[in-house]
Protein backbone atom coordinates (compact mmCIF):
# COMPACT_ATOMS: atom_id res chain seq x y z
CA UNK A 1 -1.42 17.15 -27.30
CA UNK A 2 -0.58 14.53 -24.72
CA UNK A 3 -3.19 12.65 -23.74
CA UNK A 4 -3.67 8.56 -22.50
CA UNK A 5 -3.80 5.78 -24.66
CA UNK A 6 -7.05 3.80 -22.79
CA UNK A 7 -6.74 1.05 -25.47
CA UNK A 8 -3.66 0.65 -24.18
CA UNK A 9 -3.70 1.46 -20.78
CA UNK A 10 -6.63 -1.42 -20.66
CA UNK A 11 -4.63 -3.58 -22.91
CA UNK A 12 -1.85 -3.29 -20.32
CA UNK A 13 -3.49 -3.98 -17.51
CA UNK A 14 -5.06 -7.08 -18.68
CA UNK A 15 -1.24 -8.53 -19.80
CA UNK A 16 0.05 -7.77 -16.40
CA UNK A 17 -3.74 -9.70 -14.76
CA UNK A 18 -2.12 -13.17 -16.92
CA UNK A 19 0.65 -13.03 -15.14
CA UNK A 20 0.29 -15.01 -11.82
CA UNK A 21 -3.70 -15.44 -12.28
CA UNK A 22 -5.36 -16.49 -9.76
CA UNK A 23 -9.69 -16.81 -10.44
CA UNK A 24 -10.59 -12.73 -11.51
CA UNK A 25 -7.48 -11.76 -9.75
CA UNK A 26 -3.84 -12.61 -9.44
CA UNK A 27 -1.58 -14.27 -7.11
CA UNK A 28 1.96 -12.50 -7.18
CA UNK A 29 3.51 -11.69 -3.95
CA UNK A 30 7.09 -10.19 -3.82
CA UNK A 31 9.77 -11.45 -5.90
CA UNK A 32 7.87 -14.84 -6.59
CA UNK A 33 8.59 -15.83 -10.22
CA UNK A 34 5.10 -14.09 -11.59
CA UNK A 35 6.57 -10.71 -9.98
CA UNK A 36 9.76 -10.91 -11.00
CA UNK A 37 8.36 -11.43 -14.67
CA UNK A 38 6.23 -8.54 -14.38
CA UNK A 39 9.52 -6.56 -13.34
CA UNK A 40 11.15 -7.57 -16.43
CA UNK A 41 7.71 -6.73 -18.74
CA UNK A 42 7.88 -3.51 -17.06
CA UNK A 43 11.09 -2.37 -18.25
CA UNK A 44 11.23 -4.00 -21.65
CA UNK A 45 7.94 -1.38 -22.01
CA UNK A 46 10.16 1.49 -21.04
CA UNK A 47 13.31 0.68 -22.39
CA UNK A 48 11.05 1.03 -25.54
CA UNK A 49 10.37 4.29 -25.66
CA UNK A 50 14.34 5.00 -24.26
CA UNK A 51 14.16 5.59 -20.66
CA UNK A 52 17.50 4.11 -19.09
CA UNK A 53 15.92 1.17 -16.52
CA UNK A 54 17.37 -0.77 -14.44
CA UNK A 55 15.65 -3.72 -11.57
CA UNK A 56 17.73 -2.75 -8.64
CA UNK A 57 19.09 -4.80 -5.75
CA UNK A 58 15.94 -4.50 -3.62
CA UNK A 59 13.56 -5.22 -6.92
CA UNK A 60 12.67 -2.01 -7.88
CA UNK A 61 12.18 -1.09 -11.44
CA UNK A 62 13.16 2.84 -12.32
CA UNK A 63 13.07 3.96 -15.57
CA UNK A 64 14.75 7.30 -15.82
CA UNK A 65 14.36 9.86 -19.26
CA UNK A 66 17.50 11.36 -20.43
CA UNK A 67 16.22 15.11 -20.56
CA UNK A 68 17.84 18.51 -19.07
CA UNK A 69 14.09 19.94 -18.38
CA UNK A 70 11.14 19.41 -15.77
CA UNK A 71 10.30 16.40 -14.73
CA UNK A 72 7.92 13.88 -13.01
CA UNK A 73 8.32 10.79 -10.88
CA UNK A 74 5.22 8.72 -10.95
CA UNK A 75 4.65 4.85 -9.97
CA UNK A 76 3.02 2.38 -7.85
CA UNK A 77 3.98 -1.36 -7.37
CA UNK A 78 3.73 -4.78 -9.55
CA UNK A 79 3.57 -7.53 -6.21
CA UNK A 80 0.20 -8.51 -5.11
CA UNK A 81 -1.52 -9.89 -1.43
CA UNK A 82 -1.72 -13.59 -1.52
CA UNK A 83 -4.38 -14.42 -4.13
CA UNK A 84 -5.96 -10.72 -4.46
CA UNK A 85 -6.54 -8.33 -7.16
CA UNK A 86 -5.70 -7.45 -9.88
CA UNK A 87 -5.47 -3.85 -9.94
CA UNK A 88 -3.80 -3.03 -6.29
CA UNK A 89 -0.81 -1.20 -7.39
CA UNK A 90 -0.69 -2.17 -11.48
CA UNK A 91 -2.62 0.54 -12.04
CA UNK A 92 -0.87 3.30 -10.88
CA UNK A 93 2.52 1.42 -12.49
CA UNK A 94 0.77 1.63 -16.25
CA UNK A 95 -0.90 5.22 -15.62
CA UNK A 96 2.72 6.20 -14.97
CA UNK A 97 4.26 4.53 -17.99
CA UNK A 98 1.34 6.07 -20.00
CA UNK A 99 1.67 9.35 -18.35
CA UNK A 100 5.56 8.56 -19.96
CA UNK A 101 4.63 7.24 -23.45
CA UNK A 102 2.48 9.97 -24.05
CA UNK A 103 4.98 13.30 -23.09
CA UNK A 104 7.77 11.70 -25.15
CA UNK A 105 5.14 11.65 -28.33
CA UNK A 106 4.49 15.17 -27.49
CA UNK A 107 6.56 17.55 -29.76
CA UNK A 108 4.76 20.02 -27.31
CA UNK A 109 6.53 18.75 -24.49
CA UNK A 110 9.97 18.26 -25.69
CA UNK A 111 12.88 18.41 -23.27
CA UNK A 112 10.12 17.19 -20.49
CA UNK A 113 9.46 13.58 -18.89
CA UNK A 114 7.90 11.58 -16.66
CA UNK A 115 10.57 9.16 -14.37
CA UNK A 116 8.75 5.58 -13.78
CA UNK A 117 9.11 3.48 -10.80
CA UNK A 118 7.58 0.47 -9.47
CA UNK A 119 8.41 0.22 -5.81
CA UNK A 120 8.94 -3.30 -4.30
CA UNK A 121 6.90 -4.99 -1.53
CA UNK A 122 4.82 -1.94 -0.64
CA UNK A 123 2.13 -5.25 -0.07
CA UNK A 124 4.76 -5.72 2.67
CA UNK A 125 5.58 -9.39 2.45
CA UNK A 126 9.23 -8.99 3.64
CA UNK A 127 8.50 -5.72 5.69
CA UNK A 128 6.93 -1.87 5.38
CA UNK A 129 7.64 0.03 2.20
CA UNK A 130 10.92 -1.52 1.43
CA UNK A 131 10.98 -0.39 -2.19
CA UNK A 132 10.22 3.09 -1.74
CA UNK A 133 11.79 3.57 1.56
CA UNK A 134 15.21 2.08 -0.38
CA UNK A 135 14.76 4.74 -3.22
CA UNK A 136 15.16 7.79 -0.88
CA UNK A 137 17.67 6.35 1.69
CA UNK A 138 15.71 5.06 4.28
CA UNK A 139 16.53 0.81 4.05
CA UNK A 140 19.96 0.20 5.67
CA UNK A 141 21.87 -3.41 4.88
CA UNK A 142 20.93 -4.74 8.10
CA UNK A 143 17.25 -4.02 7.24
CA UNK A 144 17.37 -6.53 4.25
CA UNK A 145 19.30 -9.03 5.97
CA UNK A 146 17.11 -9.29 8.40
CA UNK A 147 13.62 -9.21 6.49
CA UNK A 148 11.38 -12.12 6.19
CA UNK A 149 8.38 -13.56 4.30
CA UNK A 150 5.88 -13.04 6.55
CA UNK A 151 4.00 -16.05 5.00
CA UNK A 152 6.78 -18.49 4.76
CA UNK A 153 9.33 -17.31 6.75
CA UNK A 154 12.12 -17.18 3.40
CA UNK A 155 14.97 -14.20 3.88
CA UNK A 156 15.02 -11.45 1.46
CA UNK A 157 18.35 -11.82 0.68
CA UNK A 158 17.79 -15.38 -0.54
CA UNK A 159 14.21 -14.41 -2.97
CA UNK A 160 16.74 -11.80 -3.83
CA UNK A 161 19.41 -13.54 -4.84
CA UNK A 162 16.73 -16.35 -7.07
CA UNK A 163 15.37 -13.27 -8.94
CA UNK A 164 18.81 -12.62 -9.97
CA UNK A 165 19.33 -9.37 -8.33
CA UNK A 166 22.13 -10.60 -5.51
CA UNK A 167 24.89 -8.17 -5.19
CA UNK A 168 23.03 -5.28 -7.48
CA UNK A 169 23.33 -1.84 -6.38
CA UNK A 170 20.15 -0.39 -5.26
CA UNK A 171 19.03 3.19 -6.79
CA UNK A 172 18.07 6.21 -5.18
CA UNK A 173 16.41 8.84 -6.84
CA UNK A 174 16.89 12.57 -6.25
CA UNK A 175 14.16 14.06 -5.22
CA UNK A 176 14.83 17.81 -5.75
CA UNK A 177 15.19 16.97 -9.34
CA UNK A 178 11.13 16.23 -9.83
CA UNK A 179 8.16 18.58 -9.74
CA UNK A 180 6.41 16.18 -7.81
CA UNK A 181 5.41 12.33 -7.09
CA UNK A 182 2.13 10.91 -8.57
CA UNK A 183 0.34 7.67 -7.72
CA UNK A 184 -2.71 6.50 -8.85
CA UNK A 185 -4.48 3.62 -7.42
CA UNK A 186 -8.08 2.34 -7.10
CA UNK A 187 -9.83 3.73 -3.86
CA UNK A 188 -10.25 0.04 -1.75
CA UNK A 189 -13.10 1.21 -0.67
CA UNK A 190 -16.66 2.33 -1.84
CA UNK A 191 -16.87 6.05 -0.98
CA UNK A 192 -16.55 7.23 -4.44
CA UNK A 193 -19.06 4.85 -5.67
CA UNK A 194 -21.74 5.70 -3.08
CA UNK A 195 -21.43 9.20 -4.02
CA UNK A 196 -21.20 8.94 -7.37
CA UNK A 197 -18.23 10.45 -8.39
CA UNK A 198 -15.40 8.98 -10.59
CA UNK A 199 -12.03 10.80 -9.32
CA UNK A 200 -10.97 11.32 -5.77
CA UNK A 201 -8.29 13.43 -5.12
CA UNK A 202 -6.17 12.26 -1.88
CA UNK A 203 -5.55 15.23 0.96
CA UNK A 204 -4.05 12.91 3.22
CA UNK A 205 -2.66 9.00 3.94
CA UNK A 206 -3.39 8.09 7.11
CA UNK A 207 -0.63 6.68 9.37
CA UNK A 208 -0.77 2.67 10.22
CA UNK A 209 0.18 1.35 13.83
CA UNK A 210 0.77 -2.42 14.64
CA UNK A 211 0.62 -3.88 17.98
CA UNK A 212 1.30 -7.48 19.05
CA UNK A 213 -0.61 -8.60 22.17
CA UNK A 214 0.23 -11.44 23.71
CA UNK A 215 -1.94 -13.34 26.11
CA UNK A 216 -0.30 -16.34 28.74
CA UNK A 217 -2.92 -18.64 30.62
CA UNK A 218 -2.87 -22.30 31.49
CA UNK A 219 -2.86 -25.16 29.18
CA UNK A 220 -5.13 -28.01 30.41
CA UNK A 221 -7.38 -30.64 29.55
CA UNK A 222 -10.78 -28.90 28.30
CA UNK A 223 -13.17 -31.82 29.63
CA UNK A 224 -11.53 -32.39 33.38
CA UNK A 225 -10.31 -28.73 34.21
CA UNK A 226 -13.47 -26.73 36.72
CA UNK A 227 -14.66 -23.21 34.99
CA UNK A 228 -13.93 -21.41 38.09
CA UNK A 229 -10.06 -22.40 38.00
CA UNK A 230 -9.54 -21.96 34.03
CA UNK A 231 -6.80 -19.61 32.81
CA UNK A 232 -8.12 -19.54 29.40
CA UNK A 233 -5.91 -17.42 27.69
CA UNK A 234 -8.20 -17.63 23.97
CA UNK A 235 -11.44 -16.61 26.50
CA UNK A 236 -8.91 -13.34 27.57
CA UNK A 237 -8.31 -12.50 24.17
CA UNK A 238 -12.00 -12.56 23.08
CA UNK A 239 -13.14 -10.23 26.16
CA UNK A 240 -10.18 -8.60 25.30
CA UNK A 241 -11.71 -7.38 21.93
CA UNK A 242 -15.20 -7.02 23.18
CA UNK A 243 -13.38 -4.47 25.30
CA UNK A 244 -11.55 -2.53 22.22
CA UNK A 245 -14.68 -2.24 20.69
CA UNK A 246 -16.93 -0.72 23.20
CA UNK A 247 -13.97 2.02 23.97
CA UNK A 248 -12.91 2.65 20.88
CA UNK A 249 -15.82 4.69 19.47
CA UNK A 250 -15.84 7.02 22.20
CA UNK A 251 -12.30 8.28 21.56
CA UNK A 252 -11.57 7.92 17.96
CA UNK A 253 -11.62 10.09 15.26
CA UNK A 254 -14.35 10.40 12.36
CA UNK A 255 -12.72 8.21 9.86
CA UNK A 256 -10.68 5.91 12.61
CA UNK A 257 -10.52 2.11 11.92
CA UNK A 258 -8.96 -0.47 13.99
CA UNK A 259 -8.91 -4.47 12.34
CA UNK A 260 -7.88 -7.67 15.16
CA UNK A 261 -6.51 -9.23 11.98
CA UNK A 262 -5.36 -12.75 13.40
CA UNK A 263 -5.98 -14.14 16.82
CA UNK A 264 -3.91 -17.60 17.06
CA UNK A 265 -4.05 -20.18 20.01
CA UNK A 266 -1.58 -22.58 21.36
CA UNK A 267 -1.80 -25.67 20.73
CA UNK A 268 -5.08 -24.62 18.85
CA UNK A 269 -6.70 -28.58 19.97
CA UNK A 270 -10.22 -28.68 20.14
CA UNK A 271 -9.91 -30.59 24.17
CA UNK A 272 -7.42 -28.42 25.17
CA UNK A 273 -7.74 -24.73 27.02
CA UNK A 274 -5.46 -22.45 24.85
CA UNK A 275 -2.53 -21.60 27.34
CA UNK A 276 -1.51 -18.72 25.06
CA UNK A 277 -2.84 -16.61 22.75
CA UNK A 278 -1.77 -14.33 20.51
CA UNK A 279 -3.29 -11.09 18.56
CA UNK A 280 -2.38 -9.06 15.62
CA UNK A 281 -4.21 -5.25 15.88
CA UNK A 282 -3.81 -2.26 13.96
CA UNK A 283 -5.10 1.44 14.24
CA UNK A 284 -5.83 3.70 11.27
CA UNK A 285 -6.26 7.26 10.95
CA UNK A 286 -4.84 10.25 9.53
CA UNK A 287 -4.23 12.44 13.03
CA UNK A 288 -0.85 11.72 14.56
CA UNK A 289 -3.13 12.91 17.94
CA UNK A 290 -5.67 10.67 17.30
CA UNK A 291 -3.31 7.90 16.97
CA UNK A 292 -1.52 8.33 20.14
CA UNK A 293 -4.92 8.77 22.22
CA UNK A 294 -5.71 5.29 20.64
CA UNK A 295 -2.19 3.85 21.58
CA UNK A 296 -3.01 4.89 25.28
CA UNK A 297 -6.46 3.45 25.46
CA UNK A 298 -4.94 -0.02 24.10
CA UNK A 299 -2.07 -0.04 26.47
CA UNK A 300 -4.92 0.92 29.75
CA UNK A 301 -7.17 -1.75 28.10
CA UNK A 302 -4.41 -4.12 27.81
CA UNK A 303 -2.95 -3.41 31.93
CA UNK A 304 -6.37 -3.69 33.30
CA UNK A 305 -6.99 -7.27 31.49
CA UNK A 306 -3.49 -8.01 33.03
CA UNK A 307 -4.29 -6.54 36.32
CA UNK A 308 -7.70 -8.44 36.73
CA UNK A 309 -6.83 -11.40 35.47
CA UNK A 310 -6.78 -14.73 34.97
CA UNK A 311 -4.12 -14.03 32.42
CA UNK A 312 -1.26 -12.57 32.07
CA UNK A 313 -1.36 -9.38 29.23
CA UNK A 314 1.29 -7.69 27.46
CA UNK A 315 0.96 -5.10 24.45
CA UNK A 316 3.87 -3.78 21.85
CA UNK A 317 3.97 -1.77 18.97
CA UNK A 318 5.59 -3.41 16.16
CA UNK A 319 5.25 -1.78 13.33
CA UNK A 320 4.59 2.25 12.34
CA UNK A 321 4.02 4.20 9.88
CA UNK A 322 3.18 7.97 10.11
CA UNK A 323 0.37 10.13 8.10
CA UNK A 324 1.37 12.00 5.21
CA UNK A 325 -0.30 15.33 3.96
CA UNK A 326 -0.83 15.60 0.15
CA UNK A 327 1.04 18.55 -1.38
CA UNK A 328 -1.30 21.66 -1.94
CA UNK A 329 -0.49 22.49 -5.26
CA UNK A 330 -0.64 19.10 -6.95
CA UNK A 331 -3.41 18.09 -5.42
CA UNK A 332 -5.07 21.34 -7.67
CA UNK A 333 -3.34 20.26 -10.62
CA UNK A 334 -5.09 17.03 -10.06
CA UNK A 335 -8.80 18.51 -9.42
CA UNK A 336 -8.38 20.90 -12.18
CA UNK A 337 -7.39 17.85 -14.66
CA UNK A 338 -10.49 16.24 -13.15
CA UNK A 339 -12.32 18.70 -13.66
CA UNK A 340 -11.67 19.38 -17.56
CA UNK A 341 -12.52 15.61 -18.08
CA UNK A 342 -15.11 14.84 -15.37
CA UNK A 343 -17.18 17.97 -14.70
CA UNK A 344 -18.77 18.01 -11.11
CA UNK A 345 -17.64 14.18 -10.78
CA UNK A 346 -14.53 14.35 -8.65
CA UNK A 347 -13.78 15.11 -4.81
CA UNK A 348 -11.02 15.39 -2.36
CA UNK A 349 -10.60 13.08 0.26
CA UNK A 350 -8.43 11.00 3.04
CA UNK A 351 -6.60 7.63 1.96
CA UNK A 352 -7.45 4.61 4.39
CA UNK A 353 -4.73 3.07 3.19
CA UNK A 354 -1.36 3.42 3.16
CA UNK A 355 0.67 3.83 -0.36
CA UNK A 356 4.12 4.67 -0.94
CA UNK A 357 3.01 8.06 -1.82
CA UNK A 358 3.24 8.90 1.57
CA UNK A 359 7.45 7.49 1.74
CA UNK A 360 7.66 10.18 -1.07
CA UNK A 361 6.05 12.90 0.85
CA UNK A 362 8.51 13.22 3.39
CA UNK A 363 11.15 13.84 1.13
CA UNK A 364 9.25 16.13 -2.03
CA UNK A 365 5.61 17.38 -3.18
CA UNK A 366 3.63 14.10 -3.47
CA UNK A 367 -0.31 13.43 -4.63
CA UNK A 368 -2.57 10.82 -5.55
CA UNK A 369 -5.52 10.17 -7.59
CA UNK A 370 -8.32 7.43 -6.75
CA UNK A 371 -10.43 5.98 -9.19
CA UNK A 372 -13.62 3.61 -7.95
CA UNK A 373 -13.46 0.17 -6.86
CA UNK A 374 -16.77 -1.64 -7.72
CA UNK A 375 -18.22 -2.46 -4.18
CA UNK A 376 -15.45 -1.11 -2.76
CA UNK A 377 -13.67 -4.55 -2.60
CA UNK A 378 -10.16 -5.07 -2.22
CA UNK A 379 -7.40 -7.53 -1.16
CA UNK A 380 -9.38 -9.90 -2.77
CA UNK A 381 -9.54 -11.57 -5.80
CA UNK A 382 -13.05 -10.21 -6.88
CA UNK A 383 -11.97 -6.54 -6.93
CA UNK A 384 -12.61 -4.76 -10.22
CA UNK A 385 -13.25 -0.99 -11.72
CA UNK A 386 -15.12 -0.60 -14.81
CA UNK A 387 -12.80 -0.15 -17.95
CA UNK A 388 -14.65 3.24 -18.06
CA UNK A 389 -13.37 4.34 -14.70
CA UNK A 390 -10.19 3.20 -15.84
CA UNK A 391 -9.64 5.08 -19.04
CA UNK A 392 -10.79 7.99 -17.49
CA UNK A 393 -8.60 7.92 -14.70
CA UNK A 394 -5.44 7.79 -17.01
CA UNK A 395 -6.75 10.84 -19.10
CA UNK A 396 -7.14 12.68 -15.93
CA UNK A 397 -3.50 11.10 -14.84
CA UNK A 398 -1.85 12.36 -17.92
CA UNK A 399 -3.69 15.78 -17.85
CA UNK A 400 -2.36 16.43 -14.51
CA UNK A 401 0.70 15.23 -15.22
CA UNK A 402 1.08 17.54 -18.10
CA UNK A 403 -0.29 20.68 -16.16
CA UNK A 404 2.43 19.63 -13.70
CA UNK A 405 5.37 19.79 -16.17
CA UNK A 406 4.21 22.59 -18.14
CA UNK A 407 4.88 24.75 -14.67
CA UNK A 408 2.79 27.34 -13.04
């Protein structure tokens, strides 16, 4: 009977953690050299067991099994954050190509297969989603031309063209040919841990909105200039976030988050009064109506700094992304896997983050299993599970997987 490998799941893993590694963790943002080579490990380890792969023009690795029956997508993604861990997306790439490996060794399960992808930049260093959006039709030409490295400012078309993917096609997969989409991926936070448990089983991906507000003052010098006449645009943006804080809790849902994850000044000298600055914010939850109460606050908070003064204050959504519900019936086939191999030690739950699971959703039955992340650390490059946690999650993967392809 199929089942997962968890020498080799582990042994996997820990390859893949040599390649770009950085301290516990690795350093291997989108289409640098250490992804691309983890691209090309990738499909040598599914051209091996005979899937037909390809690394498409937007980076995306897709191995596909030549069978007439059921089948299964699964995948995650290969890129890392800058200098993070070492599990963010890997994981759910070699649960997939286990979940693969072990249904073609299955006489059982002849004339059955699991598809493999590993969807580029869903870390989002040249935009949101690109690999996954790309794979069901949702990336246009212009998109790519115009995406950037967020961190050094290099066009997509030219990291594209030095990984030796310029002028490739890219692939779409069809999604009425698959039972379903699977992702695994570590939980990024501690919930399961604090309760104990070793399998979470996702209900829902909450939807990510990102705002740009931009603050205008007065540069001038900070040793000759009275208090009483400052513009002091960094001051602004300060009071500004005292301000998000103290309304925030009283309209947001139970599981809302909200992160002021850069606040730059101009010209950021220690004698000069910032004349502009400049915030990155971004609002979490699962609730489209929750969202768009939050959105409204933000603006109101953002007019009455503007109105009141001394600086000017302007607000603008720049980025979205919209919750995704998990479907119903995979999300059983998960808990009943868990179940058979972790009795009483599994539980559904939201996603804080966002995963490419929830690009599949839109367009086919999508779920996703959470294992623990030891002191729910992530994005950095101290995150770890145990290898326990981790060989249990694939069993559970596979075992899902299987119930999945076997039918109702």
């Amino acid at each position: 009977m199929a089942s997962a490998d968890g020498a080799r799941v582990l042994r996997d893993l820990r390859h893949l953690r040599t390649i770009g590694a950085y301290k516990t963790g690795v350093h291997r943002p989108t289409l640098s050299a250490e992804h691309v080579a983890a691209l090309h490990w990738l499909k040598g380890e599914l051209e091996a067991i005979g899937h037909s792969t390809t690394i498409d023009g937007i980076g995306n690795v897709i191995g596909i099994a030549d069978v007439g029956g059921r089948k299964v997508l699964a995948g995650s993604h290969l890129e890392s954050q800058n200098h993070a861990g070492w599990l963010d997306g890997p994981l759910g790439v070699v649960y997939a190509l286990e979940a693969a490996r072990a249904v073609k060794a299955d006489p059982a399960l002849s004339g059955l297969a699991v598809d493999v992808g590993a969807w580029c930049d869903e870390e989002g260093h040249f935009g949101h989603f690109l690999g996954s959006r790309s794979a069901v039709g949702e990336v246009s030409e212009a998109q790519i031309d115009e995406a950037r490295d967020r961190t050094s400012g290099r066009a997509l078309r030219a990291a594209l063209r030095d990984a030796g993917l310029a002028g490739k096609p890219r692939r779409a997969i069809e999604p009425r040919r698959y039972a379903g989409y699977l992702e695994a991926h570590i939980e990024q936070g501690d919930w399961l841990e604090a309760h104990g448990l070793k399998i979470g089983i996702v209900t829902s991906i909450v939807g990510i909105q990102q705002y740009r507000i931009a603050l205008e003052g007065a540069q001038n010098h900070a040793g000759t200039t009275r208090m009483a006449i400052r513009r002091d645009a960094g001051l602004a943006a300060a009071k500004l976030c005292v301000a998000i804080d103290e309304r925030f809790p009283k309209v947001a849902g139970e599981r809302t988050v909200w992160t002021t994850g850069r606040i730059t000044l101009d010209p950021g000298a220690p004698s000069v009064i910032p004349g502009r600055a400049e915030m990155l914010f971004q609002i979490r939850d699962a609730d489209p109506a929750i969202l768009a109460r939050l959105e409204a606050e933000l603006f109101a908070l953002a007019a009455a700094a503007d109105a009141t003064g001394p600086c000017r204050v302007r607000a603008e959504l720049i980025r979205k992304s919209e919750p995704a519900v998990m479907d119903g019936a995979l999300q059983a086939a998960l808990e009943a896997a868990a179940e058979t191999l972790a009795p009483g030690k599994h539980a559904r739950m939201p996603s804080g983050a966002g995963h490419d699971a929830q690009v599949f959703a839109k367009h086919m039955p999508a779920a996703m299993l959470f294992v623990p992340s030891i002191g729910g650390i992530s994005h950095h490059w101290a995150e770890n599970t145990s290898d326990e946690d981790i060989v249990l999650g694939a069993r559970v993967f596979v075992e899902a997987v299987v119930r999945l392809l076997k039918g109702p």
